[in-house]
N, C-alpha and C. Protein backbone atom coordinates (compact mmCIF):
# COMPACT_ATOMS: atom_id res chain seq x y z
N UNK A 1 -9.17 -4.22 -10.63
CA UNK A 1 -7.83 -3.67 -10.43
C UNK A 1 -7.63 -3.46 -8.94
N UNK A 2 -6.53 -3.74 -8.36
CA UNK A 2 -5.99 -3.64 -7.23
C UNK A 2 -6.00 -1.97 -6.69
N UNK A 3 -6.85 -1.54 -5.25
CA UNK A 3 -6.78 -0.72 -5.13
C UNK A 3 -5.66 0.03 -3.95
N UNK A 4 -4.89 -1.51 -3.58
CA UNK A 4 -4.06 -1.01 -2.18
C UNK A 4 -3.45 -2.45 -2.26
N UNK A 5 -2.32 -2.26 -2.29
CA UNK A 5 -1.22 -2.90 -2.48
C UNK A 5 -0.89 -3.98 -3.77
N UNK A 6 -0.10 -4.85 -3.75
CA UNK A 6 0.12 -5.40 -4.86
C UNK A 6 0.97 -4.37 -6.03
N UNK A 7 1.43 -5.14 -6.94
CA UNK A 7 1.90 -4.16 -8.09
C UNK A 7 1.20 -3.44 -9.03
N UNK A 8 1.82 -2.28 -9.17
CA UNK A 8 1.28 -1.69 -9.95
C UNK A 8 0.68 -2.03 -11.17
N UNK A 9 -0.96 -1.82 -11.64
CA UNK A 9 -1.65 -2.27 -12.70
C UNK A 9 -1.92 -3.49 -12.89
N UNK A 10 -2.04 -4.30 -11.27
CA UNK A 10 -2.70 -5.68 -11.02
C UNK A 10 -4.03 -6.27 -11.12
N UNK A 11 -4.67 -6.97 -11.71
CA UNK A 11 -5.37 -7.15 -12.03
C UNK A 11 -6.33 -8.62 -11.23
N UNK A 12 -7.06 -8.65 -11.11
CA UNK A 12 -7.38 -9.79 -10.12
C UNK A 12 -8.88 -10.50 -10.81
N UNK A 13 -8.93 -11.37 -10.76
CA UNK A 13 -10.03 -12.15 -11.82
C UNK A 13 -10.24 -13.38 -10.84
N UNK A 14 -11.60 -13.21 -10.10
CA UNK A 14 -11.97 -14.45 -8.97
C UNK A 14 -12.72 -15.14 -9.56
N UNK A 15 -13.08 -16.73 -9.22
CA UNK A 15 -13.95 -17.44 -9.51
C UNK A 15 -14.59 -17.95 -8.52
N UNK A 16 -15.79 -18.02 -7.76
CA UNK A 16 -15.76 -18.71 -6.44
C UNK A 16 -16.34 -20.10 -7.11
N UNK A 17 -16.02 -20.86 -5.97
CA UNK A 17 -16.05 -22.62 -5.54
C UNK A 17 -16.49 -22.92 -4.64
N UNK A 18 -17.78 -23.37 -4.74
CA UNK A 18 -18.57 -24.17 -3.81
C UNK A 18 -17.60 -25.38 -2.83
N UNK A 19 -16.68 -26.14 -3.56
CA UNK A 19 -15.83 -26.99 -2.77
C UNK A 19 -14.95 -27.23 -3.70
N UNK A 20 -13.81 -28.60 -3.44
CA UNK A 20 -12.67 -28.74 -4.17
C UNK A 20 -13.13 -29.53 -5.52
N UNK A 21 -13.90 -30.24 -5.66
CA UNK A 21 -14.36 -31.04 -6.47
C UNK A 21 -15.16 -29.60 -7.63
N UNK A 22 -15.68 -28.40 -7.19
CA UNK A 22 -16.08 -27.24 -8.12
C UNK A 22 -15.07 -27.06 -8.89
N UNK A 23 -13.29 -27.54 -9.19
CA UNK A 23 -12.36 -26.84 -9.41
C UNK A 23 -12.58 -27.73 -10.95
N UNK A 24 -12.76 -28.67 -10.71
CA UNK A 24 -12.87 -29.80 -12.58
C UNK A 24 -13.82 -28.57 -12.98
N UNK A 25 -13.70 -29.37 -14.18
CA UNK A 25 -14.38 -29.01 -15.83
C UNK A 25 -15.74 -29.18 -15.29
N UNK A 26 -16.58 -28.72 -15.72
CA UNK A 26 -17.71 -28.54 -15.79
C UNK A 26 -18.41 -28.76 -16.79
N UNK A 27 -18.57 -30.45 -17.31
CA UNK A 27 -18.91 -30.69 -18.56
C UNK A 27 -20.40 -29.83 -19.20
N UNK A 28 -21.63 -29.26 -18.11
CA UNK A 28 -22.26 -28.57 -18.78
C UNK A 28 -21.98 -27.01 -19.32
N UNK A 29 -21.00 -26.45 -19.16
CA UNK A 29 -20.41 -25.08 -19.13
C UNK A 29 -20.03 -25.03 -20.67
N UNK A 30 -19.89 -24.01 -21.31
CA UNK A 30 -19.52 -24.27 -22.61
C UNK A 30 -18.26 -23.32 -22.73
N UNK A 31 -17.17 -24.27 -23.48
CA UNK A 31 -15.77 -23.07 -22.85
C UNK A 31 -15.82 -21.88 -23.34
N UNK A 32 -14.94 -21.15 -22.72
CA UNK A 32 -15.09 -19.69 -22.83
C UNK A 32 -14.64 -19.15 -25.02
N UNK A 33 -13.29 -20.19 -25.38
CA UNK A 33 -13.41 -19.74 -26.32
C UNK A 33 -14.37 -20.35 -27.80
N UNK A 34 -14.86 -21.18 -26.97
CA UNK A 34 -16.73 -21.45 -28.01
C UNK A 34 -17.89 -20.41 -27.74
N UNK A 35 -17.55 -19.93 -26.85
CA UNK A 35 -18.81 -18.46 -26.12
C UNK A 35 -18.32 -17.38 -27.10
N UNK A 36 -16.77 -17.16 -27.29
CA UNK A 36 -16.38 -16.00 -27.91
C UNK A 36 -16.52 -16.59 -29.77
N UNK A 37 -16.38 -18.10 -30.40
CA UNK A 37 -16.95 -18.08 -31.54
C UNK A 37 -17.85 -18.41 -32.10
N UNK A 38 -18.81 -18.46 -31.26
CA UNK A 38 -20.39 -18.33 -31.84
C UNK A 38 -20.99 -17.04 -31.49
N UNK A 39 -20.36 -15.83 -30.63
CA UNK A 39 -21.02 -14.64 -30.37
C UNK A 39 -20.48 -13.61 -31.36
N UNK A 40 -18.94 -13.97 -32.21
CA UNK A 40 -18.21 -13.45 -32.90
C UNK A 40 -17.89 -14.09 -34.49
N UNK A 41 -17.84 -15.48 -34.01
CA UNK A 41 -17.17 -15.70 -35.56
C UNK A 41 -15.70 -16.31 -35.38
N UNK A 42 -14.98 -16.98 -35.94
CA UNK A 42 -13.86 -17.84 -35.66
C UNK A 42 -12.65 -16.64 -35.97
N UNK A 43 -12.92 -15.86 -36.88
CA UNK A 43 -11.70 -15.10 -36.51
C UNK A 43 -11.71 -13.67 -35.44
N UNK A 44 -13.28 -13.33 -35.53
CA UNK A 44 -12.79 -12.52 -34.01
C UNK A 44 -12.88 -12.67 -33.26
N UNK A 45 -13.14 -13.98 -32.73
CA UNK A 45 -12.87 -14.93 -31.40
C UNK A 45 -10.89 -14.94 -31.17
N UNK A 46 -10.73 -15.66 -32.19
CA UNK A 46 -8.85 -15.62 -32.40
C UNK A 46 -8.39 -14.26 -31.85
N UNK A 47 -8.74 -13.48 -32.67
CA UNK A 47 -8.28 -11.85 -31.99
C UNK A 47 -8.70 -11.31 -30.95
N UNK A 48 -9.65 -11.99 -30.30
CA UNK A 48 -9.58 -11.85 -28.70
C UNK A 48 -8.60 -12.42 -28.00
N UNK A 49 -8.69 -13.38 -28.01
CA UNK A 49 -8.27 -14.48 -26.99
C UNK A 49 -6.60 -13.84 -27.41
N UNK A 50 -6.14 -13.51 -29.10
CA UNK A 50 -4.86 -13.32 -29.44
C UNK A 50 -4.20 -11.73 -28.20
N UNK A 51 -5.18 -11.04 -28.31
CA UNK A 51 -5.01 -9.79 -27.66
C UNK A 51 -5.21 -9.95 -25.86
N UNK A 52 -6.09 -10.83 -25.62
CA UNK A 52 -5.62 -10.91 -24.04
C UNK A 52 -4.71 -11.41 -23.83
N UNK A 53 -4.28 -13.00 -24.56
CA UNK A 53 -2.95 -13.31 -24.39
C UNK A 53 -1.77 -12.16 -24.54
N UNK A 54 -1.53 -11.06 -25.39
CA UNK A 54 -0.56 -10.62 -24.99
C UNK A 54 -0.27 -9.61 -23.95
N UNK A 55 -1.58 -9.23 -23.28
CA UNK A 55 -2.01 -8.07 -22.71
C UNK A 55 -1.18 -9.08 -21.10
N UNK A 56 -1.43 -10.15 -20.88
CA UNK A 56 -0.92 -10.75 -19.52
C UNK A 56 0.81 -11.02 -19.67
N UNK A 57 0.83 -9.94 -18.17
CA UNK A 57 2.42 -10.61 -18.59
C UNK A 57 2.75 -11.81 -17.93
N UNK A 58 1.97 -11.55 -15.96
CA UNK A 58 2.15 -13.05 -15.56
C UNK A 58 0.56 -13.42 -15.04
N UNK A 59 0.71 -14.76 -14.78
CA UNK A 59 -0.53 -15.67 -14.18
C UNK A 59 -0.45 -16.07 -12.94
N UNK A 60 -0.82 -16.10 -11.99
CA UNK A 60 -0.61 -16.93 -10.52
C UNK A 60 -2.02 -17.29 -10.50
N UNK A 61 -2.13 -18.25 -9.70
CA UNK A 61 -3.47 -19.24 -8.93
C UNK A 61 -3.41 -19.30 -7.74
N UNK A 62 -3.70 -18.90 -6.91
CA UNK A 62 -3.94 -18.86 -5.38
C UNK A 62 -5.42 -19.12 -4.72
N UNK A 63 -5.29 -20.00 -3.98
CA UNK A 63 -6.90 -20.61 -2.62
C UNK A 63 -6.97 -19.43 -1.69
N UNK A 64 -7.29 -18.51 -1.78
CA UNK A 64 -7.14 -17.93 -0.86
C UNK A 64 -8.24 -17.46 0.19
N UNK A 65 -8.57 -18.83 1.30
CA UNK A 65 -9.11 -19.14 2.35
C UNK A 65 -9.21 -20.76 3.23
N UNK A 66 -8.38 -20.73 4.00
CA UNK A 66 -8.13 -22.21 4.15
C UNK A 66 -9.46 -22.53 4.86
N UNK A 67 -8.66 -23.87 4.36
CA UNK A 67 -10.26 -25.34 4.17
C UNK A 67 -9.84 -26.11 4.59
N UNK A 68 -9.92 -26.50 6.22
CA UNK A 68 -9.42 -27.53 6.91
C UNK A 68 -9.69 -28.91 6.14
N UNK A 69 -11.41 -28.93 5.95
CA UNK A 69 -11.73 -29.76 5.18
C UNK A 69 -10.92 -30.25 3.88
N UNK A 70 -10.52 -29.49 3.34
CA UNK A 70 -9.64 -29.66 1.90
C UNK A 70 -7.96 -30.18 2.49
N UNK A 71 -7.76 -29.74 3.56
CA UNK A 71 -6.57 -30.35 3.88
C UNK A 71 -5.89 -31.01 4.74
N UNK A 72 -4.92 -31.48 4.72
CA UNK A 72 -3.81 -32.86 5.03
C UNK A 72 -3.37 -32.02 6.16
N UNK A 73 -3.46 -32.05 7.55
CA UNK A 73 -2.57 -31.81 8.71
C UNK A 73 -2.15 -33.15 9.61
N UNK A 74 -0.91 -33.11 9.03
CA UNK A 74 0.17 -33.83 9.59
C UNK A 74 -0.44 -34.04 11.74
N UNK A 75 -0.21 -35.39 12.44
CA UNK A 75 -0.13 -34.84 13.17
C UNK A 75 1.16 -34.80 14.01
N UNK A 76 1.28 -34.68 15.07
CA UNK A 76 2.55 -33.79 15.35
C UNK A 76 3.20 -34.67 17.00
């Protein structure tokens, strides 16, 4: 949770990335809602995933640290 600035009751959920190519699928990873129905069971996996979905009201995605490497500068 956001302790200084942002809106009220913001919530922030990071993933770090080794580079841009870290951002694909990760065919050895097993997705998150197969983690929740083999630790739970197919229907209280559903009622998770059902209850975070309504708990978010919005989503944003943001890089937040530029990567010359990762990017296109025009030159001038």
């Amino acid at each position: 949770m956001l302790v200084n600035g942002g809106t009220a009751g913001t919530f922030v959920l990071s993933f770090p990335h080794k580079n841009w190519a870290d951002f694909e699928d990760q065919p050895g990873v097993k997705p998150y809602r197969d983690m929740l129905k083999e630790a739970f069971g197919q229907a209280e996996a559903d009622s998770i995933v059902d209850r975070l979905d309504r708990s978010i009201e919005k989503q944003t995605s943001d890089i937040i640290q530029f990567r010359p490497d990762l990017s296109y500068l025009p030159s001038k």
